[in-house]
C-alpha atoms as a PDB file:
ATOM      1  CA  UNK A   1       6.892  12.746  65.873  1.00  0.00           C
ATOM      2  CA  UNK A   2       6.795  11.983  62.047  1.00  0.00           C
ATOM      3  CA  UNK A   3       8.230   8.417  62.613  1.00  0.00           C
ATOM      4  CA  UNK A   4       5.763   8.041  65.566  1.00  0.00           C
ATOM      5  CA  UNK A   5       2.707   9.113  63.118  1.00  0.00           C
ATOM      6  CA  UNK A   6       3.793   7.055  60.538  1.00  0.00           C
ATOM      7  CA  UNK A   7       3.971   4.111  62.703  1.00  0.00           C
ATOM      8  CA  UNK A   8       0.608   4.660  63.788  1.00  0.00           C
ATOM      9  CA  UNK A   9      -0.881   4.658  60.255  1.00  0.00           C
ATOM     10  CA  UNK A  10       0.945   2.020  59.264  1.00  0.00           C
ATOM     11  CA  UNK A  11       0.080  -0.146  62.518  1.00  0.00           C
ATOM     12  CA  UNK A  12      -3.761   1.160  61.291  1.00  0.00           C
ATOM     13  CA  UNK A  13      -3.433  -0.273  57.849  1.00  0.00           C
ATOM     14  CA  UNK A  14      -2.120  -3.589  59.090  1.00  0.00           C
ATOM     15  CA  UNK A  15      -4.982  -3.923  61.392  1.00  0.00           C
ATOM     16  CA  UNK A  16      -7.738  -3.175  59.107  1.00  0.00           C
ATOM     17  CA  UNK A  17      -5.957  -5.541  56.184  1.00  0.00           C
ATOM     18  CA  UNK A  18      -5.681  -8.119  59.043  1.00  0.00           C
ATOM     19  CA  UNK A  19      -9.489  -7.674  60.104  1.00  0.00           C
ATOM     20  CA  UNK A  20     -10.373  -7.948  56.492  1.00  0.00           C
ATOM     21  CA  UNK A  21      -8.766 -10.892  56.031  1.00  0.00           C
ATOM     22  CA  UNK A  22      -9.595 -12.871  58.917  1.00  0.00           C
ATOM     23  CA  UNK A  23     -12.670 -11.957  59.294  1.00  0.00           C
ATOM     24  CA  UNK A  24     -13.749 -12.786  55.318  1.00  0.00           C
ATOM     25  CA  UNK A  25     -15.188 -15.997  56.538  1.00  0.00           C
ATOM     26  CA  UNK A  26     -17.055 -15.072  59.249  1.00  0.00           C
ATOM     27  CA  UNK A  27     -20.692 -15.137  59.467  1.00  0.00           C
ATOM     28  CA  UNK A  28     -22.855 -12.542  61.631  1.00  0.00           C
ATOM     29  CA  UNK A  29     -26.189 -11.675  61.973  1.00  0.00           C
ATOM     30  CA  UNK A  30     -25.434  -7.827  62.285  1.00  0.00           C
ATOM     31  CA  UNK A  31     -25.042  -6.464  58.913  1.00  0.00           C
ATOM     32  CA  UNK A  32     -22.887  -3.818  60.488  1.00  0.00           C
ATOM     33  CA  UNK A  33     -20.789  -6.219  62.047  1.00  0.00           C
ATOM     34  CA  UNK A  34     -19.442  -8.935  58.957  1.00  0.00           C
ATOM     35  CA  UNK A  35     -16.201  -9.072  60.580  1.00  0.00           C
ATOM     36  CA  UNK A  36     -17.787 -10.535  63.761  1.00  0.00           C
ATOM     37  CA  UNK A  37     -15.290 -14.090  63.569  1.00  0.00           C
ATOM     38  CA  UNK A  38     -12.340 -11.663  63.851  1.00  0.00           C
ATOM     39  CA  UNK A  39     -14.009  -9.266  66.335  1.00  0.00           C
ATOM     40  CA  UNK A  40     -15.000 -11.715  68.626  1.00  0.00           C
ATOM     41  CA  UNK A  41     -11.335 -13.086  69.038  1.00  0.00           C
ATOM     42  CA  UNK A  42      -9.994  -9.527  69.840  1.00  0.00           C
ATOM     43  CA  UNK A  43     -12.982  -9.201  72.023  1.00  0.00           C
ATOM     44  CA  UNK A  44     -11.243 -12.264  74.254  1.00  0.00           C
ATOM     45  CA  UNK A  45      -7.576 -10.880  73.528  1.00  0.00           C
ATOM     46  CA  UNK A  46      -9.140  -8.087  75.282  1.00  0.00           C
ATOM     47  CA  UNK A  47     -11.286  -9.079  77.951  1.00  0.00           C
ATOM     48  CA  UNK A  48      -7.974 -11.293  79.086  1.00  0.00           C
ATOM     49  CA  UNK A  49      -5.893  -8.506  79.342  1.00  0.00           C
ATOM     50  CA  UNK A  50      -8.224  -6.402  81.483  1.00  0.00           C
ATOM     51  CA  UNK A  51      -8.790  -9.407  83.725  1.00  0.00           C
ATOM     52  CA  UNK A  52      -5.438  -9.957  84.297  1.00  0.00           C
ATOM     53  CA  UNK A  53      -3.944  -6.104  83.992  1.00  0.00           C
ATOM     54  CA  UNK A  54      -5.576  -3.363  83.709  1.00  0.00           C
ATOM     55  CA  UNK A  55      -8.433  -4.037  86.010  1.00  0.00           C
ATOM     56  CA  UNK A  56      -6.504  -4.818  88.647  1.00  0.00           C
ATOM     57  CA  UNK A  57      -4.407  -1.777  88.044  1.00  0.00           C
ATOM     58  CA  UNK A  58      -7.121   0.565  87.857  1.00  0.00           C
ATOM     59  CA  UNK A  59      -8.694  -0.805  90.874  1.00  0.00           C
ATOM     60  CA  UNK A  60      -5.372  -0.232  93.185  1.00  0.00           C
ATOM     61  CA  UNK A  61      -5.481   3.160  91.857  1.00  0.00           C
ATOM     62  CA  UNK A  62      -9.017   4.040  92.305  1.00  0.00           C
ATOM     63  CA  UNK A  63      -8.611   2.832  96.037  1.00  0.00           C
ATOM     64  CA  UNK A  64      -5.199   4.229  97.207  1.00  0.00           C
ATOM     65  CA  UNK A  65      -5.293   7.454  95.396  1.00  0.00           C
ATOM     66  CA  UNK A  66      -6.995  10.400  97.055  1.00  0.00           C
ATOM     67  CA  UNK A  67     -10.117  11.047  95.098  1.00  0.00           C
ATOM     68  CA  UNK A  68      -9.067  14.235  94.475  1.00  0.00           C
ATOM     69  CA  UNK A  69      -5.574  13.103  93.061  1.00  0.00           C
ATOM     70  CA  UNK A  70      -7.751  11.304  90.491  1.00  0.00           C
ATOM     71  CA  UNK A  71     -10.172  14.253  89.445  1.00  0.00           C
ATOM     72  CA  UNK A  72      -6.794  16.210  89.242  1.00  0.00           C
ATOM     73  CA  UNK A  73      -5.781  13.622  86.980  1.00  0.00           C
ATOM     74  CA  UNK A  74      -8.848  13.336  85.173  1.00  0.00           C
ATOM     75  CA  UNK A  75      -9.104  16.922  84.595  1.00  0.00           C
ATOM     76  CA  UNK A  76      -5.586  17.598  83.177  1.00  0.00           C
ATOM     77  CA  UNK A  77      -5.688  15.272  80.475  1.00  0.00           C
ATOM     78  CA  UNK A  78      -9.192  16.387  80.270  1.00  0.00           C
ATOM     79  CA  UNK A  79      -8.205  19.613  79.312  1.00  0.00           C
ATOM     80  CA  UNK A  80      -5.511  18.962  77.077  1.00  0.00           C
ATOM     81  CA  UNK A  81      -8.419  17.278  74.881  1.00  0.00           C
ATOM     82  CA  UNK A  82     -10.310  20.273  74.742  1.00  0.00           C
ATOM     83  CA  UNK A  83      -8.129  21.911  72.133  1.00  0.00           C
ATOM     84  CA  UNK A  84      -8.346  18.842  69.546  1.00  0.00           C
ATOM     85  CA  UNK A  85     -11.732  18.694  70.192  1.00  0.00           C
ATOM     86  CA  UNK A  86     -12.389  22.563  69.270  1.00  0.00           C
ATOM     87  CA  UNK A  87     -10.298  21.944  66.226  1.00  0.00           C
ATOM     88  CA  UNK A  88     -12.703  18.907  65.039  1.00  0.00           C
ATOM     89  CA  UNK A  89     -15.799  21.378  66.087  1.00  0.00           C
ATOM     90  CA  UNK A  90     -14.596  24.187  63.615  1.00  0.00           C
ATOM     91  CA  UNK A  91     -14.171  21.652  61.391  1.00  0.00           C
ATOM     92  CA  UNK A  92     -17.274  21.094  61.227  1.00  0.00           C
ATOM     93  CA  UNK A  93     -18.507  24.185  61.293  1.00  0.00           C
ATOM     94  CA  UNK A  94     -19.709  24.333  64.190  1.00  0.00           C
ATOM     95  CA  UNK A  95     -18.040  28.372  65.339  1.00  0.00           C
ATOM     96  CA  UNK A  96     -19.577  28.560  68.803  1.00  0.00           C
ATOM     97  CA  UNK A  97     -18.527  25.383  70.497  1.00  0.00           C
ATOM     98  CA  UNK A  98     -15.225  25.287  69.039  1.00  0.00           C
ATOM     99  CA  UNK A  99     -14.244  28.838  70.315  1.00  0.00           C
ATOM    100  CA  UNK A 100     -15.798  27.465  73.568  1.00  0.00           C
ATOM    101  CA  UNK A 101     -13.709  24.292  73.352  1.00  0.00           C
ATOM    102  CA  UNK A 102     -10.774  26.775  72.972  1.00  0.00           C
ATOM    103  CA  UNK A 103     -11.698  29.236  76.103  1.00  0.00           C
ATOM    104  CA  UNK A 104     -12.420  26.464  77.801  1.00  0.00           C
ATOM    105  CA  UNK A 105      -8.616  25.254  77.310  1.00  0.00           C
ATOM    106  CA  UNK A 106      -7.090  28.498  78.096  1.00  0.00           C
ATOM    107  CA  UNK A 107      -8.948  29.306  81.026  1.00  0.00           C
ATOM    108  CA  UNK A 108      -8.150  25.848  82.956  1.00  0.00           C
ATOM    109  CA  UNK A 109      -4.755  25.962  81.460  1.00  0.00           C
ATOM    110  CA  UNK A 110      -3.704  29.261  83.194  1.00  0.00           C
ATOM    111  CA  UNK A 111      -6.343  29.726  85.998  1.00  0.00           C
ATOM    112  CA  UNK A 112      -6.884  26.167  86.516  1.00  0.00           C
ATOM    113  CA  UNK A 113      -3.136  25.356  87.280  1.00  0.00           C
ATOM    114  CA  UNK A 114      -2.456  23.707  83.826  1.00  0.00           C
ATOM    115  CA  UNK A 115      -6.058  21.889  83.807  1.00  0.00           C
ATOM    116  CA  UNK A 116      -5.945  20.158  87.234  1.00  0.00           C
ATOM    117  CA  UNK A 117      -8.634  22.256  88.535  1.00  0.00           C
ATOM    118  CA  UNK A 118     -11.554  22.734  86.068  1.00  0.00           C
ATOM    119  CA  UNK A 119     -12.789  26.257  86.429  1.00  0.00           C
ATOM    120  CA  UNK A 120     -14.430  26.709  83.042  1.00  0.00           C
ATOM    121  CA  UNK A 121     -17.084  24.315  84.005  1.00  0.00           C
ATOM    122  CA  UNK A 122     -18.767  25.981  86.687  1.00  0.00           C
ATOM    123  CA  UNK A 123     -17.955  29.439  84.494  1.00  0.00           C
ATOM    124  CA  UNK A 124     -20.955  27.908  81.843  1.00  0.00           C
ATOM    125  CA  UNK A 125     -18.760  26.799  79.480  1.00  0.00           C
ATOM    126  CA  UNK A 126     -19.926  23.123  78.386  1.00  0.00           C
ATOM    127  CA  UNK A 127     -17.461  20.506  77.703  1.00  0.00           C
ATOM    128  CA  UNK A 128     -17.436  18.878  74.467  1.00  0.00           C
ATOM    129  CA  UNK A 129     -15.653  15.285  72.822  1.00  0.00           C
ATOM    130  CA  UNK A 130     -14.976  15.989  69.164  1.00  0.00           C
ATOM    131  CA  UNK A 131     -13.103  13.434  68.001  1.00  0.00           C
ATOM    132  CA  UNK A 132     -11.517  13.246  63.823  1.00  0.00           C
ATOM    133  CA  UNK A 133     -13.884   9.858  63.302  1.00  0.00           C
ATOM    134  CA  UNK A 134     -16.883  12.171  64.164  1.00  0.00           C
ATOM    135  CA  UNK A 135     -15.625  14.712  61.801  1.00  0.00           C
ATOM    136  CA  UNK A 136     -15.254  12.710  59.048  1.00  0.00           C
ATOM    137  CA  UNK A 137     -19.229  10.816  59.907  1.00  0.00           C
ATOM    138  CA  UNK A 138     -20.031  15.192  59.616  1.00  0.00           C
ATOM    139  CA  UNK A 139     -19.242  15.497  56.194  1.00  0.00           C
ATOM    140  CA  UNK A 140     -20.774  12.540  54.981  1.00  0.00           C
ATOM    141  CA  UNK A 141     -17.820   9.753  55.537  1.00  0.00           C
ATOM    142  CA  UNK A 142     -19.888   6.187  56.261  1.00  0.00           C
ATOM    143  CA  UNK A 143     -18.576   3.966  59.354  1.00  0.00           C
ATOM    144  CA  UNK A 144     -18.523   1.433  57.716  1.00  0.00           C
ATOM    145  CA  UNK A 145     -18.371  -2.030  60.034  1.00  0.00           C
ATOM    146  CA  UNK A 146     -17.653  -2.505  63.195  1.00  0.00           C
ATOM    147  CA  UNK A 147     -14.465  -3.249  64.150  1.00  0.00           C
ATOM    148  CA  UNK A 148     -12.419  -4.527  67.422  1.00  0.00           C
ATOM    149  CA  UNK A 149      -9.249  -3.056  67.997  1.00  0.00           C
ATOM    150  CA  UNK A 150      -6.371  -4.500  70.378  1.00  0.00           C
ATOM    151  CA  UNK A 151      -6.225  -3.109  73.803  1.00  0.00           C
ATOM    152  CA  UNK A 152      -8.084  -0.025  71.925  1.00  0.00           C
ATOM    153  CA  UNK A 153     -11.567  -1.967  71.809  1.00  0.00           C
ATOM    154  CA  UNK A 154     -14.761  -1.106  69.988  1.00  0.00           C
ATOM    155  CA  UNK A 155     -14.299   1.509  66.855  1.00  0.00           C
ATOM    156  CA  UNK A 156     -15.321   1.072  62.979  1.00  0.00           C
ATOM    157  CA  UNK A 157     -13.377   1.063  60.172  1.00  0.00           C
ATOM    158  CA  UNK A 158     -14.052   5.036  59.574  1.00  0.00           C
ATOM    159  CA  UNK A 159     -12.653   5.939  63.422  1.00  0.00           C
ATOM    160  CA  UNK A 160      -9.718   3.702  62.877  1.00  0.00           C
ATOM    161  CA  UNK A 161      -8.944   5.220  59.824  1.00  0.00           C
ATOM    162  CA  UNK A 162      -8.875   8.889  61.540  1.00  0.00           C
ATOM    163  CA  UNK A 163      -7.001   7.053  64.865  1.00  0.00           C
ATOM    164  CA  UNK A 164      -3.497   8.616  63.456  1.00  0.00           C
ATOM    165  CA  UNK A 165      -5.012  11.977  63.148  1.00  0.00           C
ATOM    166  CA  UNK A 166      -6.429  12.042  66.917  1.00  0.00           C
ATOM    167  CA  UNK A 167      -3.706  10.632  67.894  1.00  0.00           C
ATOM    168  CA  UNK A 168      -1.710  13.846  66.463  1.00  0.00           C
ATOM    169  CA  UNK A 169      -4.046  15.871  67.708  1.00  0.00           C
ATOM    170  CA  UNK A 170      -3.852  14.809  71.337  1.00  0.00           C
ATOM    171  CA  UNK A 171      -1.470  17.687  72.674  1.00  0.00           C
ATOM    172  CA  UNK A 172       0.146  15.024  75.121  1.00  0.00           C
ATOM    173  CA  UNK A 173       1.483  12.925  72.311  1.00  0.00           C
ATOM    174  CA  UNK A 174       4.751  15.945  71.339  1.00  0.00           C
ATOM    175  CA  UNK A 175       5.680  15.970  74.896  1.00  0.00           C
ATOM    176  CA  UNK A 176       8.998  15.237  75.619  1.00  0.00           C
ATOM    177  CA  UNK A 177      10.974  13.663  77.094  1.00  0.00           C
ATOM    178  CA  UNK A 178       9.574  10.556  75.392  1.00  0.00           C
ATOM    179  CA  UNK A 179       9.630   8.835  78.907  1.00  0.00           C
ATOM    180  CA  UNK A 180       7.573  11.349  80.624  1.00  0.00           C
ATOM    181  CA  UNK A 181       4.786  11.037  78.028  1.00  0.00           C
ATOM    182  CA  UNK A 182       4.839   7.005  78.210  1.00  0.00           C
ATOM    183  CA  UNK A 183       4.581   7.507  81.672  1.00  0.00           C
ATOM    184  CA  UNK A 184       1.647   9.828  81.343  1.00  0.00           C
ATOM    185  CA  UNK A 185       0.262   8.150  78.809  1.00  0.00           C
ATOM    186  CA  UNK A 186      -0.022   5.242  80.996  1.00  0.00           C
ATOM    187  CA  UNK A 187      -1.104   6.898  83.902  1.00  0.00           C
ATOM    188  CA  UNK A 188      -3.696   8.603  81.378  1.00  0.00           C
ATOM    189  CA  UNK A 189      -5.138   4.796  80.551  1.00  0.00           C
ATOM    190  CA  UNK A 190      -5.150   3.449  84.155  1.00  0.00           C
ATOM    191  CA  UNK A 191      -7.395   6.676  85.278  1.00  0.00           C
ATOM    192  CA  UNK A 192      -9.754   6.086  82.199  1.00  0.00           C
ATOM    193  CA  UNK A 193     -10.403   2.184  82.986  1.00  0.00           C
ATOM    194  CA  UNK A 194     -10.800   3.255  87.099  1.00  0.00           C
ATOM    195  CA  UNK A 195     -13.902   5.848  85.476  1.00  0.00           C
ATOM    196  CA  UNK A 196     -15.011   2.779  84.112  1.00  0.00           C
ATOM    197  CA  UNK A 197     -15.053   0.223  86.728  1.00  0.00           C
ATOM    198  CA  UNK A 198     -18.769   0.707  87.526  1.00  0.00           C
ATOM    199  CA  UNK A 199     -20.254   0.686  84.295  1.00  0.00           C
ATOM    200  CA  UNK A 200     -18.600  -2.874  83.946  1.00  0.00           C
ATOM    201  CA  UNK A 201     -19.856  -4.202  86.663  1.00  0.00           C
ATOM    202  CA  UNK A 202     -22.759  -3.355  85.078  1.00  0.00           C
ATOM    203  CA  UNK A 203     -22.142  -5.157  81.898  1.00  0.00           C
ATOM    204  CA  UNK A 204     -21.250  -8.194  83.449  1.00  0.00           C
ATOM    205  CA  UNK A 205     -24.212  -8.445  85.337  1.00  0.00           C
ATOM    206  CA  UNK A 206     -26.397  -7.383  82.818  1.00  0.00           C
ATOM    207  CA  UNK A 207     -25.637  -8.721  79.110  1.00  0.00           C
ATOM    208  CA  UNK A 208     -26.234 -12.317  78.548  1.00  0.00           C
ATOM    209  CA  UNK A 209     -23.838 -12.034  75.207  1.00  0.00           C
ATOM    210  CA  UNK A 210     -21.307  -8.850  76.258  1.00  0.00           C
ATOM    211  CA  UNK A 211     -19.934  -8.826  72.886  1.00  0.00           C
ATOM    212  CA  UNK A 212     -23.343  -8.135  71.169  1.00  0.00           C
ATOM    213  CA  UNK A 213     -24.236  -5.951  74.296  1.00  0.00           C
ATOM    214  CA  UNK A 214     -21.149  -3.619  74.016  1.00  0.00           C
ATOM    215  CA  UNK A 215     -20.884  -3.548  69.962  1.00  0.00           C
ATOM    216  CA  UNK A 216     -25.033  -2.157  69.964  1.00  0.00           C
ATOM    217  CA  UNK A 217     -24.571   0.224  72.498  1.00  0.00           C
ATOM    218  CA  UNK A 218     -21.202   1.224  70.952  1.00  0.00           C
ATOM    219  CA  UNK A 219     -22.686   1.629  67.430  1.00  0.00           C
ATOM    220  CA  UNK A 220     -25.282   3.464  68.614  1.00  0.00           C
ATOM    221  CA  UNK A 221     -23.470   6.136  70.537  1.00  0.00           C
ATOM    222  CA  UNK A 222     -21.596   6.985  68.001  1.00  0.00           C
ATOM    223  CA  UNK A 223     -24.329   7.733  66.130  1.00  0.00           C
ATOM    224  CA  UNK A 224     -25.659   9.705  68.718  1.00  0.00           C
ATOM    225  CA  UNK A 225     -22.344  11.393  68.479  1.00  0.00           C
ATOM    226  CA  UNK A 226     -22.055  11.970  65.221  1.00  0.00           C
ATOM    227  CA  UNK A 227     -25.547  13.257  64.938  1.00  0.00           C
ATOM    228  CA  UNK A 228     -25.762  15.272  67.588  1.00  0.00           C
ATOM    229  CA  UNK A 229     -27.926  13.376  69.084  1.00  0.00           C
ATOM    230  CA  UNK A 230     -30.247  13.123  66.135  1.00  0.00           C
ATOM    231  CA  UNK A 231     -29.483   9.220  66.141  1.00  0.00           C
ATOM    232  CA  UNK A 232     -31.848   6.862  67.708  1.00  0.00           C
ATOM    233  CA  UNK A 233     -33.706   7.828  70.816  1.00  0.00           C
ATOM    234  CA  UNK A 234     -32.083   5.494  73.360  1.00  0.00           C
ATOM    235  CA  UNK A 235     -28.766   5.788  72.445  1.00  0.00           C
ATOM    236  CA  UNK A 236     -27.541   8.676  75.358  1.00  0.00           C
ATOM    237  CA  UNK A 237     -28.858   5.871  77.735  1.00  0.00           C
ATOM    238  CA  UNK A 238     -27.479   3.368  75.867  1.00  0.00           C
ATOM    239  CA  UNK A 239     -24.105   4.904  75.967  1.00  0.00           C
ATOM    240  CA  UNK A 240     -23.613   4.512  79.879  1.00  0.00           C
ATOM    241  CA  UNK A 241     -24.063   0.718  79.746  1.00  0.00           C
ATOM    242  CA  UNK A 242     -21.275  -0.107  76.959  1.00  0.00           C
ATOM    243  CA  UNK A 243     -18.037   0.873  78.720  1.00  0.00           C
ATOM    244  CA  UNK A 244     -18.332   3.809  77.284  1.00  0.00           C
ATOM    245  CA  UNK A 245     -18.766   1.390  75.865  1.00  0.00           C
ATOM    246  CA  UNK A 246     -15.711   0.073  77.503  1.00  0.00           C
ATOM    247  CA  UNK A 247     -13.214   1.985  75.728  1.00  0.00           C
ATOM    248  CA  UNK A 248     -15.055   5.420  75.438  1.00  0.00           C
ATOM    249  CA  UNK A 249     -14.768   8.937  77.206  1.00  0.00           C
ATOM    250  CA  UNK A 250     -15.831  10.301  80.382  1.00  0.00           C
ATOM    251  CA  UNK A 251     -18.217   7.560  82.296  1.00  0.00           C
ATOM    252  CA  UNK A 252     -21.363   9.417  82.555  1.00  0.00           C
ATOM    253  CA  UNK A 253     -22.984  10.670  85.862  1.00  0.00           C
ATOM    254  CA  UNK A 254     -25.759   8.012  87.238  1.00  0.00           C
ATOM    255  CA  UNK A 255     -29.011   8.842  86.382  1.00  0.00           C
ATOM    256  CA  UNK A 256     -30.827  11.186  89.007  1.00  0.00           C
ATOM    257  CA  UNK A 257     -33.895   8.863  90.334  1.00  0.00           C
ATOM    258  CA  UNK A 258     -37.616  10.149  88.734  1.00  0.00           C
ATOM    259  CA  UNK A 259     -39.186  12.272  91.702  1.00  0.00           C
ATOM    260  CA  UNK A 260     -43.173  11.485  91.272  1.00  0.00           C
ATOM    261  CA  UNK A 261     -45.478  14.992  91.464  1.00  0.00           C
ATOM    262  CA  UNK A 262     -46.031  15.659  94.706  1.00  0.00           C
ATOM    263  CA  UNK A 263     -50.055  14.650  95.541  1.00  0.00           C
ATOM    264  CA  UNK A 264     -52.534  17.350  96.820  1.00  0.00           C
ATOM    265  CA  UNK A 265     -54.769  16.232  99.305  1.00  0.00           C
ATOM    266  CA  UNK A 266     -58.358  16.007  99.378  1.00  0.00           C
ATOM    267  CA  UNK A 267     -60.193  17.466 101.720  1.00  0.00           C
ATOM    268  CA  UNK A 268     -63.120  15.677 102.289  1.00  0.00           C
ATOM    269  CA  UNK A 269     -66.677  17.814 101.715  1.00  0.00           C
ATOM    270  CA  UNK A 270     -69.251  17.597 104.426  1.00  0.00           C
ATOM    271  CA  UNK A 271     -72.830  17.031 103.108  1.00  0.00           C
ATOM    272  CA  UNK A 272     -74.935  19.739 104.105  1.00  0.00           C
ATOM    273  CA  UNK A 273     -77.641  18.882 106.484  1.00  0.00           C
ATOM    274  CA  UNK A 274     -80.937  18.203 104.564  1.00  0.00           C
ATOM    275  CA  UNK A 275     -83.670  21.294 104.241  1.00  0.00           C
ATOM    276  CA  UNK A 276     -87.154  20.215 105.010  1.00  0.00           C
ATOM    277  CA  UNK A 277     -89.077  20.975 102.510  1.00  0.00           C
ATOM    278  CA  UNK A 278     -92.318  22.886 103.181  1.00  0.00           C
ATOM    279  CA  UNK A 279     -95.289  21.863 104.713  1.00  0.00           C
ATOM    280  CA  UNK A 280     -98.656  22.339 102.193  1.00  0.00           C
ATOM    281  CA  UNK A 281    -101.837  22.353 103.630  1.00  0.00           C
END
């Protein structure tokens, strides 16, 4: 696991040296995003790969397997990132959701057959997605710019700095055999694109420039993350519409149509018939 972590930062490093240097030259108009030259080729590394492998992958999967296979799926490795994530919560300092982060792992890890079924939902006990970058934008750590990862998409120089630490964190990664968790591991990816497959639809039809598209709403949901939602107003919605924002968590639910008040009506009044008046002689 040491050699494993160590690879990791050092594969970290080399990215963020390699951004730095490629990206020197480029010009943006974002002043969050100066490494834009850079970002934009890893952008089309990535879009190529999807096209070609993961899409179709997660497509096949999302249409053969049983939908409850998948939310099986989904809610295993779900679970396992419920323990990291109370870690990063009492981290911050924040008592109550961590220890519910923490119930919420031992209840679906015993009662809910080892996470497949997720019982601590419907028990009130919220889900949460605590992550180390978030941590570190807690206690005052900047982002710093944007930044396109391979394969791993949107992030900023702050959340790829704290990728070896999640990446510890993540239960899955000290599984062994080391085949089992590659296989799980890919397994884990193909399920996370499938989530996705609406939302980028959604994006394609939608953004006239997808890399600008994806990098806003990216940027802001992480602040929205980081904050607690104290970010900018419109970056929950925002959040839905970037992939999550194509490399993100949990797609989120579709938004429930506005039902209008319903309209009393009005009964229509009857004029009175007339009084004569009286007759003075």
């Amino acid at each position: 696991m040491k050699t494993t972590t160590l690879q990791s930062s050092r594969l970290g490093a080399a990215i963020i040296l390699a951004s730095l240097t490629l990206g020197g030259c480029a010009t943006t108009n974002n002043p969050r995003d100066p490494l834009e030259g850079f970002n934009r080729g890893v952008f089309t590394f990535n879009d190529t790969v999807d096209k070609y492998a993961l899409k179709p992958v997660a497509t096949a999967y999302k249409n053969v397997l049983p939908s409850f296979v998948q939310t099986g799926v989904h809610n295993f490795f779900g679970n396992l990132s419920d323990a990291w994530s109370g870690v990063n919560n009492l981290l911050q300092g924040k008592g109550e959701a961590g220890m519910q982060d923490f119930t919420r792992f031992a209840m679906n890890s015993t009662f809910g057959l080892v996470g497949v079924l997720d019982i601590a939902s419907p028990a009130g006990l919220p889900k949460h997605n605590e992550d180390l970058g978030q941590t570190l934008g807690h206690w005052g750590v900047p982002s710093g710019p944007y930044l396109v990862l391979p394969i791993l998409g949107p992030s900023t120089i702050r959340d790829t700095a704290a990728l070896p630490g999640d990446w510890y964190g993540d239960l899955w990664t000290h599984k062994r055999p080391t085949n089992v968790r590659n296989i799980g591991t890919a397994v884990k990816a193909v399920d996370t694109r499938a989530s996705l497959l609406d939302a980028t639809g959604l994006v394609e039809g939608a953004a006239l420039d997808r890399y600008e598209f994806i990098r806003d709403g990216f940027l802001q949901r992480r602040e929205s993350q980081v904050t607690d939602g104290g970010g900018k107003a419109a970056a929950a919605d925002g959040a839905k519409l970037d992939m999550k924002a194509a490399y993100g968590d949990d797609a989120g639910a579709p938004a429930t149509p506005a039902t209008e008040p319903p309209v009393t009506p009005v009964t229509p009044v009857e004029p009175s018939p007339a009084t004569p008046a009286p007759v003075t002689k």
